[in-house]
Protein backbone atom coordinates (compact mmCIF):
# COMPACT_ATOMS: atom_id res chain seq x y z
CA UNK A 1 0.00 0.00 0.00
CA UNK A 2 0.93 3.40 -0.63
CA UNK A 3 0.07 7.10 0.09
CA UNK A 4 -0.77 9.91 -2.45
CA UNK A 5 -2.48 12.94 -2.59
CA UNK A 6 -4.76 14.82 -5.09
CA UNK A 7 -4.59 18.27 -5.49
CA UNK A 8 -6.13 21.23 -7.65
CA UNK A 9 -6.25 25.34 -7.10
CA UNK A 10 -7.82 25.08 -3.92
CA UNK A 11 -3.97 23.71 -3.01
CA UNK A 12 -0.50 25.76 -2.52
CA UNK A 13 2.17 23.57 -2.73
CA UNK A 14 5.68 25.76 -1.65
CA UNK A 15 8.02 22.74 -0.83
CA UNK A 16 7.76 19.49 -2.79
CA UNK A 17 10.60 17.95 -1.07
CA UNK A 18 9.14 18.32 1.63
CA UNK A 19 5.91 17.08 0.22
CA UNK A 20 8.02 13.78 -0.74
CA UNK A 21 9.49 13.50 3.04
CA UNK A 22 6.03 13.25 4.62
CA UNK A 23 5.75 10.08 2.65
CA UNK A 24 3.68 11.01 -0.40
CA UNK A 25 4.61 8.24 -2.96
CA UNK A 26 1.77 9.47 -5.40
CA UNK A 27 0.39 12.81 -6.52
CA UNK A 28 -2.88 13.43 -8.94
CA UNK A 29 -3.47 16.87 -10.32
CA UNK A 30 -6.70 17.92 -12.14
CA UNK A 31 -5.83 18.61 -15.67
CA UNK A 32 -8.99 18.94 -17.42
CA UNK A 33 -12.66 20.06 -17.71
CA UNK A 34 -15.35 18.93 -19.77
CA UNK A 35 -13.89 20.16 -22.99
CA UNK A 36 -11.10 21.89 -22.19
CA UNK A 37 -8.06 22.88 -20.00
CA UNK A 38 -8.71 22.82 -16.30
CA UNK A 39 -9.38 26.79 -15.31
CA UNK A 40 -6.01 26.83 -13.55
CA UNK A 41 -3.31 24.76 -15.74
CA UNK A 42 -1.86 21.58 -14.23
CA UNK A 43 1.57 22.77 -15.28
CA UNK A 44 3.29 24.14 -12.18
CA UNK A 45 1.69 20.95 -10.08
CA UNK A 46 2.65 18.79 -12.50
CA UNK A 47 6.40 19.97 -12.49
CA UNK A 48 6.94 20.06 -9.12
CA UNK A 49 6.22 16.43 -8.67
CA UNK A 50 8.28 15.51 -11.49
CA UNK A 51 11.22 17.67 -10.15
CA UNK A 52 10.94 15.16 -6.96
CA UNK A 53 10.26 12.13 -8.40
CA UNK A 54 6.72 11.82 -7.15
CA UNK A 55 5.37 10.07 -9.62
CA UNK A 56 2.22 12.12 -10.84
CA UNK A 57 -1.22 11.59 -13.15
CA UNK A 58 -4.04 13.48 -14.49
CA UNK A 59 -7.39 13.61 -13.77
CA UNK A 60 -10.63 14.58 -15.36
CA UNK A 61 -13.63 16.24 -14.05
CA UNK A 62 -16.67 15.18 -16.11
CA UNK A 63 -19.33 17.29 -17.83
CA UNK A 64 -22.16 16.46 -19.64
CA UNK A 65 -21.08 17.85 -22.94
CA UNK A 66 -19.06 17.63 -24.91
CA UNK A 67 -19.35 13.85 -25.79
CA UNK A 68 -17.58 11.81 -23.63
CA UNK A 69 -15.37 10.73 -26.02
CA UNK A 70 -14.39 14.53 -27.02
CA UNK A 71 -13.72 14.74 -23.28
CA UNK A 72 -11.52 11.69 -22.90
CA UNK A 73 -8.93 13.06 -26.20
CA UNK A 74 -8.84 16.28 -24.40
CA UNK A 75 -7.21 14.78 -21.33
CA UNK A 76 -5.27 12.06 -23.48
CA UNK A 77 -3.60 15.11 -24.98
CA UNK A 78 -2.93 17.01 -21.92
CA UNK A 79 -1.77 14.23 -20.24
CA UNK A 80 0.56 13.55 -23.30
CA UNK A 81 1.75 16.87 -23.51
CA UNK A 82 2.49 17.39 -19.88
CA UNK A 83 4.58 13.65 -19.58
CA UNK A 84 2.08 12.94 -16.77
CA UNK A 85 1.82 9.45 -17.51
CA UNK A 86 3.75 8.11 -13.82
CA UNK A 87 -0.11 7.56 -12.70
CA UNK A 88 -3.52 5.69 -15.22
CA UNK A 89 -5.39 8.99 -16.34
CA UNK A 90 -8.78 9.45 -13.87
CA UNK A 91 -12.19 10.02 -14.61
CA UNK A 92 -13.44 12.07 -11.44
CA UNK A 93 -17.20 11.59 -11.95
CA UNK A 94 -18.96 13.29 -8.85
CA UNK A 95 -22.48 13.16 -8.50
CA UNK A 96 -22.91 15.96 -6.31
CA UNK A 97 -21.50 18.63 -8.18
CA UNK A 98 -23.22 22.44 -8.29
CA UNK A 99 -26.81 22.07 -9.57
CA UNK A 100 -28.05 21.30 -12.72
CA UNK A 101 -24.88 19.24 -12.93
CA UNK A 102 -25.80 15.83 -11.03
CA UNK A 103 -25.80 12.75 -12.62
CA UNK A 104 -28.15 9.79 -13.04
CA UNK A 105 -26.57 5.99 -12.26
CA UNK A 106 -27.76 5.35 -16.12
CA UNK A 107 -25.99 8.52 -17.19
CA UNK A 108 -23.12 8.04 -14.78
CA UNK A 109 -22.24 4.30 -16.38
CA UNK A 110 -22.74 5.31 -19.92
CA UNK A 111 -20.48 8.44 -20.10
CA UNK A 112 -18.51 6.24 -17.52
CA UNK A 113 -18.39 3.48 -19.96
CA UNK A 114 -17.32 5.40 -23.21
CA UNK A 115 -15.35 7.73 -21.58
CA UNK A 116 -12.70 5.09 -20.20
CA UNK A 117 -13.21 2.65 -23.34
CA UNK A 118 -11.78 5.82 -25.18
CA UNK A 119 -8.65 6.69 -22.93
CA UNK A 120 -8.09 2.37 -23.82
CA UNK A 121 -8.14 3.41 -27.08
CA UNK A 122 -6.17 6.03 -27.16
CA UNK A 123 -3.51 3.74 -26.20
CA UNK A 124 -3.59 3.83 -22.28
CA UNK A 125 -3.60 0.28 -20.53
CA UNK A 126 -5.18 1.28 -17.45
CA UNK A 127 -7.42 3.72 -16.92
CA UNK A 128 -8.98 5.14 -13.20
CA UNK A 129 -12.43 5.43 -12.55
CA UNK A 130 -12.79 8.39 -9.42
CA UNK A 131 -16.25 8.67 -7.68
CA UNK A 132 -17.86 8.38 -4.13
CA UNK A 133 -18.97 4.63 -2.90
CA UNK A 134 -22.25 5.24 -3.14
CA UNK A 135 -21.87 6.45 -6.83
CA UNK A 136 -19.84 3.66 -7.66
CA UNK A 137 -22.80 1.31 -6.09
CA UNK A 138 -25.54 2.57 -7.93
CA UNK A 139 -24.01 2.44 -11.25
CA UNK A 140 -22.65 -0.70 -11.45
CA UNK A 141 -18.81 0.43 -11.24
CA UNK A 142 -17.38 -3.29 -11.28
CA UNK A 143 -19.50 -4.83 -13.97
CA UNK A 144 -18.72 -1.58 -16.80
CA UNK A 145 -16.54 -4.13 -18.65
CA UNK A 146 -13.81 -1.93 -19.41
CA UNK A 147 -10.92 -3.67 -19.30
CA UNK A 148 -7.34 -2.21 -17.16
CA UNK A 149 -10.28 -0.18 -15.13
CA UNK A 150 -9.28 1.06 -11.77
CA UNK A 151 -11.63 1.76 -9.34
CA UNK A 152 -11.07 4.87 -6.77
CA UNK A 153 -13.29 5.06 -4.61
CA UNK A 154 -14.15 8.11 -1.98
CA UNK A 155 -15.56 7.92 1.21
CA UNK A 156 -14.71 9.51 4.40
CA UNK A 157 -16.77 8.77 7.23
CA UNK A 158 -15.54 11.08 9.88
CA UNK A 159 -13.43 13.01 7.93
CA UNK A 160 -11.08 13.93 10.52
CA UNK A 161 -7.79 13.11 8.30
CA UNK A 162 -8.00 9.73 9.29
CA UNK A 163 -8.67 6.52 7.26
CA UNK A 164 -11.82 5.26 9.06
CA UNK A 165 -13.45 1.30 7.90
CA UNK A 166 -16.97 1.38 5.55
CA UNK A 167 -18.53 -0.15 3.94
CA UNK A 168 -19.07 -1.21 0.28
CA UNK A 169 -19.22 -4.25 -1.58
CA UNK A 170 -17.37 -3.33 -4.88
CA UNK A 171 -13.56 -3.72 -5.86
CA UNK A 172 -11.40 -0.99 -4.43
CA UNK A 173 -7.99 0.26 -5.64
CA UNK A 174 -7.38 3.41 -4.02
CA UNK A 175 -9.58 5.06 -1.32
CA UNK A 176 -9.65 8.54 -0.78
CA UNK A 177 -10.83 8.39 2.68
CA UNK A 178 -10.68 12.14 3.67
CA UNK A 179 -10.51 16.06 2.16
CA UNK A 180 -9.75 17.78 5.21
CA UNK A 181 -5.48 15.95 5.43
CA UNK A 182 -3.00 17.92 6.21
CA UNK A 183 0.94 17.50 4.41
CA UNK A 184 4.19 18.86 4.83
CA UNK A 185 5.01 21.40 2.19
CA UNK A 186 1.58 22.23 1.29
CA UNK A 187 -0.67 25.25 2.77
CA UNK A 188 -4.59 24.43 3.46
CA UNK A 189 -6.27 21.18 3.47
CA UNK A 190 -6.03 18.28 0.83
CA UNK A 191 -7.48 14.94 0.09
CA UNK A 192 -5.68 11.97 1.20
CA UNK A 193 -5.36 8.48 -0.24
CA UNK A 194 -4.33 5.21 0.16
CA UNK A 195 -4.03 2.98 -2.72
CA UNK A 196 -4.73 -1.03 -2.14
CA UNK A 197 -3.10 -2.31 -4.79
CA UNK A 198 -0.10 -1.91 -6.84
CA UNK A 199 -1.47 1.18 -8.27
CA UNK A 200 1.85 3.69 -9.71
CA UNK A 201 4.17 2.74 -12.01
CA UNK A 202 4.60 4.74 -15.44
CA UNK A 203 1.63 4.02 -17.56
CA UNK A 204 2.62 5.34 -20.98
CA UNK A 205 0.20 5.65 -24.20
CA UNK A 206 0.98 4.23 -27.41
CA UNK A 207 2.48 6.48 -30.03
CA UNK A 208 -0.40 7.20 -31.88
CA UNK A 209 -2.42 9.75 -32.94
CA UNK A 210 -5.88 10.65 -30.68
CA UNK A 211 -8.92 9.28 -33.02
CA UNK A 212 -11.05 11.93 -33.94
CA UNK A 213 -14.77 11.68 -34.97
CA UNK A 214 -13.28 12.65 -38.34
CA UNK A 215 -10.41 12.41 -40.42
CA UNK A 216 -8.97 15.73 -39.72
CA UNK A 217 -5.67 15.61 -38.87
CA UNK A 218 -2.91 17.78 -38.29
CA UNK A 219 0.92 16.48 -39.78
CA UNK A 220 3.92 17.69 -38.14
CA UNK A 221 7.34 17.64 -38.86
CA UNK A 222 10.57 19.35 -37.45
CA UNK A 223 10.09 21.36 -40.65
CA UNK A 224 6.34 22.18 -41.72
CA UNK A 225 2.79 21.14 -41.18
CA UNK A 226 0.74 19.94 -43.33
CA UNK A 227 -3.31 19.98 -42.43
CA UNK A 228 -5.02 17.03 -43.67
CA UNK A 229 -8.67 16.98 -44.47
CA UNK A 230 -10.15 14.07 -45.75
CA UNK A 231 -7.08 12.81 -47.34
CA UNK A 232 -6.33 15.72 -49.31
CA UNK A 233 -3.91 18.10 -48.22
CA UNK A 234 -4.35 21.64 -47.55
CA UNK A 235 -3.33 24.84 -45.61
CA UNK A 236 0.31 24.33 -46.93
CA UNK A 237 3.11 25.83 -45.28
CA UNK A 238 6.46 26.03 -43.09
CA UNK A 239 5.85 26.20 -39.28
CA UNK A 240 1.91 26.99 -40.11
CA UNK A 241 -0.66 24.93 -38.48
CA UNK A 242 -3.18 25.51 -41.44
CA UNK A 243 -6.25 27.51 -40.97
CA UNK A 244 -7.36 25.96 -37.62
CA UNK A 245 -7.89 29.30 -35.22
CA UNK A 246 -11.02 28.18 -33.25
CA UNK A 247 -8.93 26.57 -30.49
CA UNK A 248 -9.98 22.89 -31.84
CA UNK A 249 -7.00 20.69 -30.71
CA UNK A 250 -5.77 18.29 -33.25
CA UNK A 251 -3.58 15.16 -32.48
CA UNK A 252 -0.02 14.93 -34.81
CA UNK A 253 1.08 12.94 -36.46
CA UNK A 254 5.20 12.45 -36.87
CA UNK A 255 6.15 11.81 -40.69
CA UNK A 256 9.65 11.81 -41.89
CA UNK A 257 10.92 14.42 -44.20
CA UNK A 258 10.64 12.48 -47.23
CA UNK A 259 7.24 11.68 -46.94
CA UNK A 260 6.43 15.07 -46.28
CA UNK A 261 7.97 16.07 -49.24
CA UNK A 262 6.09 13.48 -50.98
CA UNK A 263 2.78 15.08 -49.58
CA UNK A 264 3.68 18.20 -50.13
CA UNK A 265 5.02 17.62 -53.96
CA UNK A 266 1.37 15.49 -54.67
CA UNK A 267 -0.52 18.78 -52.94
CA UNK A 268 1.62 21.28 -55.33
CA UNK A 269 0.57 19.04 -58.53
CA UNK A 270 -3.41 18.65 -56.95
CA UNK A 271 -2.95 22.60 -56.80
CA UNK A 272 -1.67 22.80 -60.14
CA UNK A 273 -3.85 20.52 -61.84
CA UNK A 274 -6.99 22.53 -60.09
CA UNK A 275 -5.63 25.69 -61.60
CA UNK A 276 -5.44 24.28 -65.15
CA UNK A 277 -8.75 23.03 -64.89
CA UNK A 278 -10.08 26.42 -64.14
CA UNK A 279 -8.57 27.76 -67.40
CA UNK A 280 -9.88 24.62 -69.30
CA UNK A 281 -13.51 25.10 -67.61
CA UNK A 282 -13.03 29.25 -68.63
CA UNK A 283 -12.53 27.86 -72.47
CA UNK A 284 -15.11 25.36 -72.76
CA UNK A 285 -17.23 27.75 -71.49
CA UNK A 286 -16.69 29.64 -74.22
CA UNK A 287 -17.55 27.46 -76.53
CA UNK A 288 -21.08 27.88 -76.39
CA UNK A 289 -21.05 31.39 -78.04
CA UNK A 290 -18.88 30.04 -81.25
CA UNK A 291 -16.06 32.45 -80.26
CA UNK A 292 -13.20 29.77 -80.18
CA UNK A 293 -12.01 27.38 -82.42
CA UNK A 294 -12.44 23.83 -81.29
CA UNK A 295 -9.00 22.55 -83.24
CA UNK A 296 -7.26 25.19 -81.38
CA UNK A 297 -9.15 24.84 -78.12
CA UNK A 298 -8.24 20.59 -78.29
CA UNK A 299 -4.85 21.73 -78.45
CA UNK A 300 -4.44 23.95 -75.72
CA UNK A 301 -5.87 21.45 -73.11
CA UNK A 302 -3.80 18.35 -74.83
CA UNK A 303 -1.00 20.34 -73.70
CA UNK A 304 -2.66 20.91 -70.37
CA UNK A 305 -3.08 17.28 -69.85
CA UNK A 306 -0.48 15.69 -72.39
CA UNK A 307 -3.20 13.36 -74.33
CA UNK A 308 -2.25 14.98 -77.93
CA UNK A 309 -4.98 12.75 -78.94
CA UNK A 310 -8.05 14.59 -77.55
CA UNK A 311 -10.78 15.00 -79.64
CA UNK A 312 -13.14 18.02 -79.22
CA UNK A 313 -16.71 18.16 -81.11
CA UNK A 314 -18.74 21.38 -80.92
CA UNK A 315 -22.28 19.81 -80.56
């Protein structure tokens, strides 16, 4: 068994050896937030444990929208981008959270459910699932068949800063058993935790790119990026992104340089090709009102498209 701690804004942290010394062996840090960044940025927390060699994680607090799937690429990229991969990424699912937000034990397994299936995906082989017993009870935690799942499981009884028995019939990995601890190094309360099983150890993601709902995609390189839509690339460029300025964030994709100059040498000719057509469309166009000769006009796109044999019949 081991110790950690979870901490967010609500938590100054001025001393993270000291942190280590009171036997903290495991630190999570709220990353994101429905859709997006967490208000405050994990990237100071986050740090700070590294500089130590706490090993640390992210966790997500849930919101009904986006789709949990949308939710659970925003953290995989956080978490990627951030190297906070010492701990599984966490779903914090709370069901008591400011009104309007609470959650049915139906909508609680499904987002549960798709949510975690998606941080599998994304290349994670275990993934946490954070909520109070009770919570966990009514929706079934154990039986969401979701596999590398990790249960963590709140519940405090006194809440005094000690861990206190209770009881609950489901599998338990971690318990947070009280919000009101108090640690060397850090200023205020914070939640405490001990995990049951071997629970940290680096968990790191397969190299791949986040699926999107689409084929959007965004190619880097050490030397330009290339966005891809459909297949077809656009938005050419050194060092530009392509036109994506609505804060969207796209997974990339490593090439090497040759095959970006391969993409990049098929997007010129799909560029040029478009432009020739233009002219040819402009001519045939023309057509209609007698006012070019067809001999000549068969010749000027044979050369366009190097078929000398092209055949043109004014109908």
């Amino acid at each position: 068994m081991s110790f950690g701690i979870d901490i967010y804004r609500y938590q100054t942290v001025n001393d993270w050896a000291a942190v280590k010394r009171s036997g903290v062996t495991f630190v999570y840090v709220k990353g994101t937030d429905g859709g997006g960044l967490a208000p405050v940025h994990a990237d100071v927390q986050v740090g700070g444990a590294h500089a130590v060699g706490i090993p640390v994680g992210l966790y997500h607090f849930a919101q009904k929208f986006p789709s949990p799937e949308a939710q659970a690429d925003v953290l995989t990229a956080e978490v990627q981008r951030l190297h906070a991969d010492g701990l599984p990424p966490a779903l914090d699912l709370e069901s008591n959270p400011p009104a309007g937000l609470n959650w049915s034990a139906t909508e609680a397994r499904q987002f549960s459910m798709r949510f975690l299936a998606r941080l599998r995906g994304n290349g994670f082989p275990r993934v946490v699932l954070y909520s109070n017993t009770f919570t966990l009870s009514q929706m079934g935690a154990d039986t969401l068949g979701v596999s590398g799942t990790e249960i963590w499981a709140a519940n405090y009884g006194a809440n005094d800063g000690n861990r206190h028995a209770y009881t609950y019939g489901g599998r338990v990995d971690v318990h947070q058993y009280s919000s009101v601890g108090r640690v060397l190094g850090i200023v205020g309360n914070v939640d405490l935790n001990q995990s049951l099983t071997d629970f940290a150890g680096p968990v790191v993601p397969d190299p791949k790119p986040i699926p999107k709902d689409d084929d959007t995609m965004i190619v880097a390189s050490p030397h330009a990026q290339v966005l891809l839509s459909g297949g077809v690339a656009v938005g050419l460029g050194p060092d530009s992104a392509g036109p994506v300025n609505d804060g969207t964030v796209f997974p990339r994709l490593h090439v090497t340089d040759d095959e970006l100059t391969q993409i990049l040498n098929n997007s010129a000719a799909l560029l040029a090709v478009s432009a020739k057509l233009d002219e040819v469309n402009a001519k045939l166009s023309s057509l209609s009102t007698g006012s070019v000769d067809t001999g000549v006009l068969a010749t000027a796109i044979a050369e366009h498209i190097g078929d000398g044999s092209l055949t043109i019949r004014k109908q």
